[in-house]
C-alpha atoms as a PDB file:
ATOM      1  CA  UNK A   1       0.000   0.000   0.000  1.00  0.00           C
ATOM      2  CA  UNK A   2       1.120   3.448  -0.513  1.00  0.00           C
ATOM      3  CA  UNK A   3       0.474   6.019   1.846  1.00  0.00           C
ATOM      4  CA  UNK A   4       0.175   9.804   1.659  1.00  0.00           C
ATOM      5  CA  UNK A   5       2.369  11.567   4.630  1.00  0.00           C
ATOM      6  CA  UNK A   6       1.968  15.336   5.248  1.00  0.00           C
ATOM      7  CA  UNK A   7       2.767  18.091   7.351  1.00  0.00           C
ATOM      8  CA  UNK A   8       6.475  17.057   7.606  1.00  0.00           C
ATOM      9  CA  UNK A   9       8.597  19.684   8.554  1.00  0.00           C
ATOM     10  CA  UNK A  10      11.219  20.839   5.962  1.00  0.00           C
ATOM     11  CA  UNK A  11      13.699  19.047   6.908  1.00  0.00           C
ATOM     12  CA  UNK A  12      12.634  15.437   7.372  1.00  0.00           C
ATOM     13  CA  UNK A  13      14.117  12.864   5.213  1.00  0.00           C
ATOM     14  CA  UNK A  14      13.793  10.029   3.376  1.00  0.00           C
ATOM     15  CA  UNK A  15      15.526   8.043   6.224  1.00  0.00           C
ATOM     16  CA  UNK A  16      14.162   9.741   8.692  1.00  0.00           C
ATOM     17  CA  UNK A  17      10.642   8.679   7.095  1.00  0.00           C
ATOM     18  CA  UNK A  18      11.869   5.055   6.365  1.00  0.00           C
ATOM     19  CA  UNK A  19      12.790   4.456  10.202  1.00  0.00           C
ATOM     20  CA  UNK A  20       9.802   6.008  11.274  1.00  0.00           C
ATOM     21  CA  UNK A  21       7.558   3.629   9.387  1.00  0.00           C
ATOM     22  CA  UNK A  22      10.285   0.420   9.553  1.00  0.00           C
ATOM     23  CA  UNK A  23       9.132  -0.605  13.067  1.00  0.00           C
ATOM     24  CA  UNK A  24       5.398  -1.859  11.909  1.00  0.00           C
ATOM     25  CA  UNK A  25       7.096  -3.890   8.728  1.00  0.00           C
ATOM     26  CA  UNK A  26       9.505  -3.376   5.850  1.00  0.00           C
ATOM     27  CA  UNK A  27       9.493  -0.039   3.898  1.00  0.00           C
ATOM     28  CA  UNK A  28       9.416  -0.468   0.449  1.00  0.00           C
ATOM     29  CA  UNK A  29      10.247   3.120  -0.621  1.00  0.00           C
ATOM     30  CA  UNK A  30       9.691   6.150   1.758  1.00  0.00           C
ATOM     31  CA  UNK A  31      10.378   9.467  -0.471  1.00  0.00           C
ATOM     32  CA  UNK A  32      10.097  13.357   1.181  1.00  0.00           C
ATOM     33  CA  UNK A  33       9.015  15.034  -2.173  1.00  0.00           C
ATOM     34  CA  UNK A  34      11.365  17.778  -3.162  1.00  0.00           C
ATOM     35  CA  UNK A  35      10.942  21.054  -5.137  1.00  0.00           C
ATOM     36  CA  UNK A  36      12.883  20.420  -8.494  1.00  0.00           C
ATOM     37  CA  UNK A  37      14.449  24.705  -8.635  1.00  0.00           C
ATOM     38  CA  UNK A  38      15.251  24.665  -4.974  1.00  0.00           C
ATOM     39  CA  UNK A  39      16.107  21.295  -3.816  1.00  0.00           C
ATOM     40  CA  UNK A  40      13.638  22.063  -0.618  1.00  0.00           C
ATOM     41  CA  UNK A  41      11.287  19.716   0.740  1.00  0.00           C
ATOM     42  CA  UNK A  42       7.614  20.892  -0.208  1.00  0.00           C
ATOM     43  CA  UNK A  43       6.250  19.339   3.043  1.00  0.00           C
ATOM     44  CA  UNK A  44       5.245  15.539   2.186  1.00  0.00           C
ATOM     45  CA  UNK A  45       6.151  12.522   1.334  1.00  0.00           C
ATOM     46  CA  UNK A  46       5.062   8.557   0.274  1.00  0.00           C
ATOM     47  CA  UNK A  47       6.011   5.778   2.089  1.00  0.00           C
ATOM     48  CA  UNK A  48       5.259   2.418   0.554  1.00  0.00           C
ATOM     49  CA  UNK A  49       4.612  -1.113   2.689  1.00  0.00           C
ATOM     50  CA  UNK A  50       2.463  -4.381   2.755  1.00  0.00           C
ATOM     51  CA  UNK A  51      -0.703  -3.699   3.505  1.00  0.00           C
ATOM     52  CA  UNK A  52      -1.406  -5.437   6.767  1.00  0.00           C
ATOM     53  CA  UNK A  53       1.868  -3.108   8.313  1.00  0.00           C
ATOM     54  CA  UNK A  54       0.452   0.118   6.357  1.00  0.00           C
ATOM     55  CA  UNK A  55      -2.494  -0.262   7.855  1.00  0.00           C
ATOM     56  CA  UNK A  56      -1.355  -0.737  11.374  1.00  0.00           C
ATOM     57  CA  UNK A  57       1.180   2.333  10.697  1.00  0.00           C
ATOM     58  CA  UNK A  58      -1.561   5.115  10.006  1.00  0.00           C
ATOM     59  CA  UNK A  59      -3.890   3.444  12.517  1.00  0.00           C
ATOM     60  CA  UNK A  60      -0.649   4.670  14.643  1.00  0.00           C
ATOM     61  CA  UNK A  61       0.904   7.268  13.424  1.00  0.00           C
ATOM     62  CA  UNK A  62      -1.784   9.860  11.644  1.00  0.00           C
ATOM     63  CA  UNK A  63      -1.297  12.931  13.996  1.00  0.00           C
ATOM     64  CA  UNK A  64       1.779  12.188  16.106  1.00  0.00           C
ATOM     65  CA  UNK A  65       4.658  14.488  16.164  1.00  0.00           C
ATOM     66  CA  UNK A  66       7.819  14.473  13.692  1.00  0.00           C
ATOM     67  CA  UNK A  67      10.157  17.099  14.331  1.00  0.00           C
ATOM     68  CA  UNK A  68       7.699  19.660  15.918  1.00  0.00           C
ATOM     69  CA  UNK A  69       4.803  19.186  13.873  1.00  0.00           C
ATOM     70  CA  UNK A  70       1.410  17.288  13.577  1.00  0.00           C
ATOM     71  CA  UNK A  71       1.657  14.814  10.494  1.00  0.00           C
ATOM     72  CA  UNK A  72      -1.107  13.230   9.000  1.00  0.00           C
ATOM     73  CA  UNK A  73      -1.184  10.006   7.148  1.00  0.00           C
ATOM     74  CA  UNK A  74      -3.503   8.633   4.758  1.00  0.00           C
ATOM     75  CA  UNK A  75      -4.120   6.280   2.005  1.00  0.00           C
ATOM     76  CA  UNK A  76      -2.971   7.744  -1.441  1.00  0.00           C
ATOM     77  CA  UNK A  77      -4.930   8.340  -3.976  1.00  0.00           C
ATOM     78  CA  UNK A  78      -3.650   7.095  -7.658  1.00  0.00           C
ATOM     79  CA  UNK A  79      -1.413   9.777  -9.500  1.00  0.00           C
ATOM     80  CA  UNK A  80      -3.914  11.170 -12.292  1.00  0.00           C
ATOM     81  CA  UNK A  81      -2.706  12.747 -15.021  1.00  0.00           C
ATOM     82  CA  UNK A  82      -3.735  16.630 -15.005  1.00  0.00           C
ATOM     83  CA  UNK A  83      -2.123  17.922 -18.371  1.00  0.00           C
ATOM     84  CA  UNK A  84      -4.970  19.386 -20.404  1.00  0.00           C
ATOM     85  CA  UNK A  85      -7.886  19.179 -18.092  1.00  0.00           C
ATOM     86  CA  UNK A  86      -9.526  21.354 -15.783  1.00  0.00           C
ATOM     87  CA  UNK A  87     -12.234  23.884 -16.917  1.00  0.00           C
ATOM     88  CA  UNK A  88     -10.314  25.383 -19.400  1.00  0.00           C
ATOM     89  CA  UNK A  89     -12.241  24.713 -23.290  1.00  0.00           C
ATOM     90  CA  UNK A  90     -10.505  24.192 -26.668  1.00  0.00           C
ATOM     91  CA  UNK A  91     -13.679  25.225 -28.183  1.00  0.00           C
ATOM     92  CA  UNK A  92     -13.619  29.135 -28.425  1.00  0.00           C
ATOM     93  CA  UNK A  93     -16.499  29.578 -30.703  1.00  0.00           C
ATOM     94  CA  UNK A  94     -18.433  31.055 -26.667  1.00  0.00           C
ATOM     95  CA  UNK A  95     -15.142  32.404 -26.298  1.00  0.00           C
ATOM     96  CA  UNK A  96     -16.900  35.752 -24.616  1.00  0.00           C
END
């Protein structure tokens, strides 16, 4: 399962994550996602593990501390792909 951590503070990392989640089963990847033109954490990360130990992990860990803050951890939702959606409409024959 791959879960959805957020509200890590800016400097967390990925081992920092990984250890955090390693004592309810084995971390398949833990990743603090970075901003590509800074290098700076943007505040969450994914941490992937079987299911049973995922499970047992948020029950746990949703809204204890890391480093001074609250994180929260969730299921994640599938990546979707966002290029050319949204409200904006190729047809401009209403364009005003």
């Amino acid at each position: 399962m791959n879960m959805y951590v957020s509200n890590l503070a800016f400097q967390v990392t990925d081992e920092e994550l990984r250890s955090m989640f390693a004592k309810y089963g084995e971390v398949t990847s833990a990743k603090v996602v970075m901003e590509r033109e800074t290098g700076r954490s943007r505040g969450f990360g994914f941490v992937e593990m079987a299911d049973k130990a995922a499970e047992e992990a948020m029950k746990d860990l949703d809204g204890t501390q890391l480093d001074g803050r609250s994180i929260s951890v969730s299921k994640a939702k599938p990546k979707t792909d966002n290029r050319g959606g949204g409200s904006f409409s190729r047809d401009r024959s209403n364009r005003w």
